[in-house]
N, C-alpha and C. Protein backbone atom coordinates (compact mmCIF):
# COMPACT_ATOMS: atom_id res chain seq x y z
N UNK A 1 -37.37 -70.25 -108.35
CA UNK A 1 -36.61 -69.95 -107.15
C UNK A 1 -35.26 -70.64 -107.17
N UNK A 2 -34.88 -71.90 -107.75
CA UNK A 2 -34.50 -72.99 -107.58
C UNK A 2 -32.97 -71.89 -108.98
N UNK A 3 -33.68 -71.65 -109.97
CA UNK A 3 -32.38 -70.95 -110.79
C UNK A 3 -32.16 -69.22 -109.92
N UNK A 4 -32.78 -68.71 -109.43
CA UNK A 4 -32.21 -67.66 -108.85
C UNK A 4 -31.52 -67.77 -108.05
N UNK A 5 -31.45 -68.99 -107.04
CA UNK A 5 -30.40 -69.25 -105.85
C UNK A 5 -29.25 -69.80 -107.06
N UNK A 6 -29.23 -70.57 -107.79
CA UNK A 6 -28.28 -70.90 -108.63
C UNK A 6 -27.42 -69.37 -109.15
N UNK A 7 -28.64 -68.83 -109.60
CA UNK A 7 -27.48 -67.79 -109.95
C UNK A 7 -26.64 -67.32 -109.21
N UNK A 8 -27.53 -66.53 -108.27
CA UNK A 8 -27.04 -65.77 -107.10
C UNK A 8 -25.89 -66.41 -106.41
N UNK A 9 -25.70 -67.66 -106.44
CA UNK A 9 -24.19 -68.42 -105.83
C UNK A 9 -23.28 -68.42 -106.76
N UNK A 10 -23.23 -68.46 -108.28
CA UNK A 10 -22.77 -68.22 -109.23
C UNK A 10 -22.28 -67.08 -108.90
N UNK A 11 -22.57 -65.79 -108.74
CA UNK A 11 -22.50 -64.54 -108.78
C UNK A 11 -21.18 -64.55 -107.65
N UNK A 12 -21.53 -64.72 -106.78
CA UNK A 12 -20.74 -64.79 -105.36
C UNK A 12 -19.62 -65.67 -105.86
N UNK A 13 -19.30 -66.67 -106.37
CA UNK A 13 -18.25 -67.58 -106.66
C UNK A 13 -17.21 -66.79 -107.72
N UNK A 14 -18.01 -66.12 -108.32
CA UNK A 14 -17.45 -65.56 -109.73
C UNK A 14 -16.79 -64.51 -108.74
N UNK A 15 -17.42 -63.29 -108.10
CA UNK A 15 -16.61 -62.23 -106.83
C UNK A 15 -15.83 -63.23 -105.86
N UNK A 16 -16.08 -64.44 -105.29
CA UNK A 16 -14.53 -64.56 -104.62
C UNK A 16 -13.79 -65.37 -105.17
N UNK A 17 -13.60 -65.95 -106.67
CA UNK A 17 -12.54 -66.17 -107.57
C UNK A 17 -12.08 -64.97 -107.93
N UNK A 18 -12.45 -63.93 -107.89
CA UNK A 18 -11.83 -62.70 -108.67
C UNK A 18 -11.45 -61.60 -108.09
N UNK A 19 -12.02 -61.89 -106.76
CA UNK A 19 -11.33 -60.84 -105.70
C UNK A 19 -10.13 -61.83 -105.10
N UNK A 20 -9.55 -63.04 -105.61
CA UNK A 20 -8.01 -63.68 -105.58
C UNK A 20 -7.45 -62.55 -106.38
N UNK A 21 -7.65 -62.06 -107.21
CA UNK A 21 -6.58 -61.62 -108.44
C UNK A 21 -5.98 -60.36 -107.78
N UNK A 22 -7.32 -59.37 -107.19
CA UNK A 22 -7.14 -57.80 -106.68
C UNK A 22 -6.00 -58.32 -105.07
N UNK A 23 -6.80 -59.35 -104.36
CA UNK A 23 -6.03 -59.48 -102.70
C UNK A 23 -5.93 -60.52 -102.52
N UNK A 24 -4.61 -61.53 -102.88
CA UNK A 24 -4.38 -62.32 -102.83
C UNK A 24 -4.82 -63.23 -101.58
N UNK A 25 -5.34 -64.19 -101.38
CA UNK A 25 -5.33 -65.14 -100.46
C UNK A 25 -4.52 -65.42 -99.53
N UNK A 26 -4.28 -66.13 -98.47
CA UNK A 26 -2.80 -66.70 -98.01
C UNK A 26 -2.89 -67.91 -98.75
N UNK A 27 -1.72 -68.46 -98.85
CA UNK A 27 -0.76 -69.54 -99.92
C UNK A 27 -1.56 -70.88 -100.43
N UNK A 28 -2.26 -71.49 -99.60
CA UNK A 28 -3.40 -72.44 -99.80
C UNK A 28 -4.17 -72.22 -100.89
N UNK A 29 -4.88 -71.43 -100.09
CA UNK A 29 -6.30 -70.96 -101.06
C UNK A 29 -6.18 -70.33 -101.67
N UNK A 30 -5.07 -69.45 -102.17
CA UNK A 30 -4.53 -68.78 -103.41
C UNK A 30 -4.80 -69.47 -104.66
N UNK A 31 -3.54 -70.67 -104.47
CA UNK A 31 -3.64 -71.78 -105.55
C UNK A 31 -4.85 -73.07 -105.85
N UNK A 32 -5.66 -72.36 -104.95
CA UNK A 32 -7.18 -73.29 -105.11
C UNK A 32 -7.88 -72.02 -105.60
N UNK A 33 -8.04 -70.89 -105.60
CA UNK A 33 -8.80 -69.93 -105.75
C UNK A 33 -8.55 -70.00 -107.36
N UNK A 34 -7.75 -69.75 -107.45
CA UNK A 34 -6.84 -69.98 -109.18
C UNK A 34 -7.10 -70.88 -109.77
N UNK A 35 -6.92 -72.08 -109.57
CA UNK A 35 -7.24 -72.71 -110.27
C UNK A 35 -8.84 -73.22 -110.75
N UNK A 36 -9.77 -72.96 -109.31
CA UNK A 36 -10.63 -72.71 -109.75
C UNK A 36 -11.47 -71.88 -110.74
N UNK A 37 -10.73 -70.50 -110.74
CA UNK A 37 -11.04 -69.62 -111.76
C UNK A 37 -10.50 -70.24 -113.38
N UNK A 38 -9.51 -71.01 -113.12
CA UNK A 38 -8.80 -71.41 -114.48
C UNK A 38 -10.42 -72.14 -115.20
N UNK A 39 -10.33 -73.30 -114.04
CA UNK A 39 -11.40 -73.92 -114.03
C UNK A 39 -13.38 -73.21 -114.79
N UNK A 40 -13.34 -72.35 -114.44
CA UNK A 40 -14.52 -71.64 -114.60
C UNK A 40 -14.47 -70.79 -115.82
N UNK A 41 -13.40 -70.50 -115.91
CA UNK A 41 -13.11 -69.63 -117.47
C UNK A 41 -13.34 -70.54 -118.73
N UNK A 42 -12.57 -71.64 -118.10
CA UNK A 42 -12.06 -72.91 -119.23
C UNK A 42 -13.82 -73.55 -119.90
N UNK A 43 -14.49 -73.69 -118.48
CA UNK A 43 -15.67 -74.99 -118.85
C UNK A 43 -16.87 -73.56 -119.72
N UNK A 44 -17.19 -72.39 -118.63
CA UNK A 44 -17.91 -71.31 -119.04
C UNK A 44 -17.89 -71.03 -120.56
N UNK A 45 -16.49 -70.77 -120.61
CA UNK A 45 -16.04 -70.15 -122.27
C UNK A 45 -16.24 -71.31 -123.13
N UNK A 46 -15.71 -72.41 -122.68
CA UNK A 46 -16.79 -73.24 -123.52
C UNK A 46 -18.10 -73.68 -124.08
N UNK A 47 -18.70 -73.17 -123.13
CA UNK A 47 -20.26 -73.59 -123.04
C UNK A 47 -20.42 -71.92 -124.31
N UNK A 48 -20.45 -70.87 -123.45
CA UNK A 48 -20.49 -69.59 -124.54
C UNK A 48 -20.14 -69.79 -126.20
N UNK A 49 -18.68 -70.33 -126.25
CA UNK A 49 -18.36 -70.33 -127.51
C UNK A 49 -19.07 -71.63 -128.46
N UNK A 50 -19.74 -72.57 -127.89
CA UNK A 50 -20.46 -73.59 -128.63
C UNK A 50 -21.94 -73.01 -128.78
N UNK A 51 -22.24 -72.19 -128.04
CA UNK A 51 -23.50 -71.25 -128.31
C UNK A 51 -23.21 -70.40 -129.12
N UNK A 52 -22.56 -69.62 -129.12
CA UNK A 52 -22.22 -68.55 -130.06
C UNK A 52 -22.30 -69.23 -131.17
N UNK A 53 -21.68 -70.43 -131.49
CA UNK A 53 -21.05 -71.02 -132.73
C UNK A 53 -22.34 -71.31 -133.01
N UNK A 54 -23.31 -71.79 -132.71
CA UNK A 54 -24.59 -72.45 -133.55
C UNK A 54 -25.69 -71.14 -133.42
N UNK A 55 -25.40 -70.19 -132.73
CA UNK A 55 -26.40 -69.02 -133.10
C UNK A 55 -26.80 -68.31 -134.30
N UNK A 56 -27.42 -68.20 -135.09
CA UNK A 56 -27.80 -67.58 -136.84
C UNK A 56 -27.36 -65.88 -136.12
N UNK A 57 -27.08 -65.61 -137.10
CA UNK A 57 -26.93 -63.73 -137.11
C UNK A 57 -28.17 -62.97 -136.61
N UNK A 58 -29.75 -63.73 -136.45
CA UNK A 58 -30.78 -62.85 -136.64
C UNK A 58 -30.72 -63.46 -134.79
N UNK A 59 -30.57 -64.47 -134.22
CA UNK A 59 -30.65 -64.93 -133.08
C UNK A 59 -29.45 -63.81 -131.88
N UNK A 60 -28.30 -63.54 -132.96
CA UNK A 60 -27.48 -62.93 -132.19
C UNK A 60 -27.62 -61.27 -132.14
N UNK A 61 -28.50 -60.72 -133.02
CA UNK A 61 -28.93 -59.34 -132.78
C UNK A 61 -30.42 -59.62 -132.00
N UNK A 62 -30.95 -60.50 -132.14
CA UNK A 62 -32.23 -60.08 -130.86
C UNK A 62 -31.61 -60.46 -129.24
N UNK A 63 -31.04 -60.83 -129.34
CA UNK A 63 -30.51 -60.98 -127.82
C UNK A 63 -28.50 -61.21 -127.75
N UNK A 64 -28.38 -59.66 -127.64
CA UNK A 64 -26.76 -59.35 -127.48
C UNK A 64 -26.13 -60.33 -126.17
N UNK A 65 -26.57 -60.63 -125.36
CA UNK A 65 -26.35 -60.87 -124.08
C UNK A 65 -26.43 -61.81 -124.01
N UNK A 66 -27.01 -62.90 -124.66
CA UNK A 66 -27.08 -64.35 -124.60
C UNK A 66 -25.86 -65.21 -124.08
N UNK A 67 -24.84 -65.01 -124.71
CA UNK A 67 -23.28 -65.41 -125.03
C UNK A 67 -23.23 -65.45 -123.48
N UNK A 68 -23.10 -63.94 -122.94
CA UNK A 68 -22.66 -63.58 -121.35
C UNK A 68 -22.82 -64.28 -120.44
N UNK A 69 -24.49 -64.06 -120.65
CA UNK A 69 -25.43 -64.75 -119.23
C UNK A 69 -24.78 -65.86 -119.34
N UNK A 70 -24.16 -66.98 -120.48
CA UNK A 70 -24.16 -67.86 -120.06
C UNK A 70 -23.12 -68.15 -119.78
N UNK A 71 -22.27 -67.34 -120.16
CA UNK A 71 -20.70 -67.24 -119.50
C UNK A 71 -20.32 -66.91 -117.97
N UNK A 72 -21.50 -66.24 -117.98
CA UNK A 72 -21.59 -65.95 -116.11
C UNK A 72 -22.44 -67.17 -115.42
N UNK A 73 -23.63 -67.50 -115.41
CA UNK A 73 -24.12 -68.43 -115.05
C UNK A 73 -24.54 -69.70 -115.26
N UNK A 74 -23.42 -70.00 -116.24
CA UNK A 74 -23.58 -71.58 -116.66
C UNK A 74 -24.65 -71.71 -117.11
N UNK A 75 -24.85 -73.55 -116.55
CA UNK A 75 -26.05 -74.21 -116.19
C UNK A 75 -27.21 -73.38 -116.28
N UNK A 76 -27.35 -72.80 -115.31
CA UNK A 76 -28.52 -72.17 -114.49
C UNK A 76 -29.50 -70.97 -115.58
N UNK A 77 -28.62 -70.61 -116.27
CA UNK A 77 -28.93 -69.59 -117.93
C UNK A 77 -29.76 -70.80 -118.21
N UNK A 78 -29.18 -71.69 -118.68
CA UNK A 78 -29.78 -72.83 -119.73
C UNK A 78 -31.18 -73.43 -118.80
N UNK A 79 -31.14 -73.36 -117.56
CA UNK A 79 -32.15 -73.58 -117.30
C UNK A 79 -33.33 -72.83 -117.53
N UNK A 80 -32.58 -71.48 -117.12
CA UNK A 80 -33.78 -70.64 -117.36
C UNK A 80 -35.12 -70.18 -118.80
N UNK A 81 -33.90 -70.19 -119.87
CA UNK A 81 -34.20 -70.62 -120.74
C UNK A 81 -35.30 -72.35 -121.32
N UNK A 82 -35.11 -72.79 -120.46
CA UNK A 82 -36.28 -74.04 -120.41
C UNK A 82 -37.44 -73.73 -119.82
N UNK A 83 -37.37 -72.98 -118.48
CA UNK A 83 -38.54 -72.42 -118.16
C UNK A 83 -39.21 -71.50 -119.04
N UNK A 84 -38.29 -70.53 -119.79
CA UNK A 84 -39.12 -69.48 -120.60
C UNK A 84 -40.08 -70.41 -121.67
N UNK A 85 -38.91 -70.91 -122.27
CA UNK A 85 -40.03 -72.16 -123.16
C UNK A 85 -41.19 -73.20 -123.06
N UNK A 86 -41.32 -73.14 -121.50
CA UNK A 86 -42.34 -73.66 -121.31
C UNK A 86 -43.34 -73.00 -120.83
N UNK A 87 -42.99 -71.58 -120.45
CA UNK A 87 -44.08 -70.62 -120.30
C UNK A 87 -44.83 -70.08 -121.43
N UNK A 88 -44.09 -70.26 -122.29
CA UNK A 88 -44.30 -69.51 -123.92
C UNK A 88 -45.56 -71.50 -124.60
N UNK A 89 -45.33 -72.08 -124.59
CA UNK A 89 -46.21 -73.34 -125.16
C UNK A 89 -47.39 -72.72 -124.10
């Protein structure tokens, strides 16, 4: 329950950082909206591209989407992924 509310606020943060770009804000929260997105691109794409980077070729054709999810939901991917692994033992 605890990673679906994670996501699901994820989700919503990601739509009103990005509905700044389509209808700008007034002047404040413009430049907080922004930079937050700078913010979220910067740490996200990091987390993705250090995954990507240690994934084998056979890891990255069974699951295309890996990279994404975690580019969209951070943290909360990686959690989920702990739960799967402990459902699977």
């Amino acid at each position: 329950m605890f990673i679906f509310i994670g996501k699901t606020l994820y989700s919503l943060m990601w739509l009103f950082l990005l509905f700044n770009l389509i209808h700008p804000y007034p002047k404040p929260a413009n430049v907080v909206a922004n930079i937050g997105l700078i913010v979220f691109i910067v740490t996200h794409g990091l987390q993705a591209w250090m995954l990507n980077s240690t994934m084998t070729k056979q890891e990255k054709q069974q699951d295309k989407f890996k990279v994404l999810r975690l580019f969209l939901f951070g943290v909360f991917e990686s959690f989920s992924w702990k739960n799967s692994w402990k459902d699977k033992k």
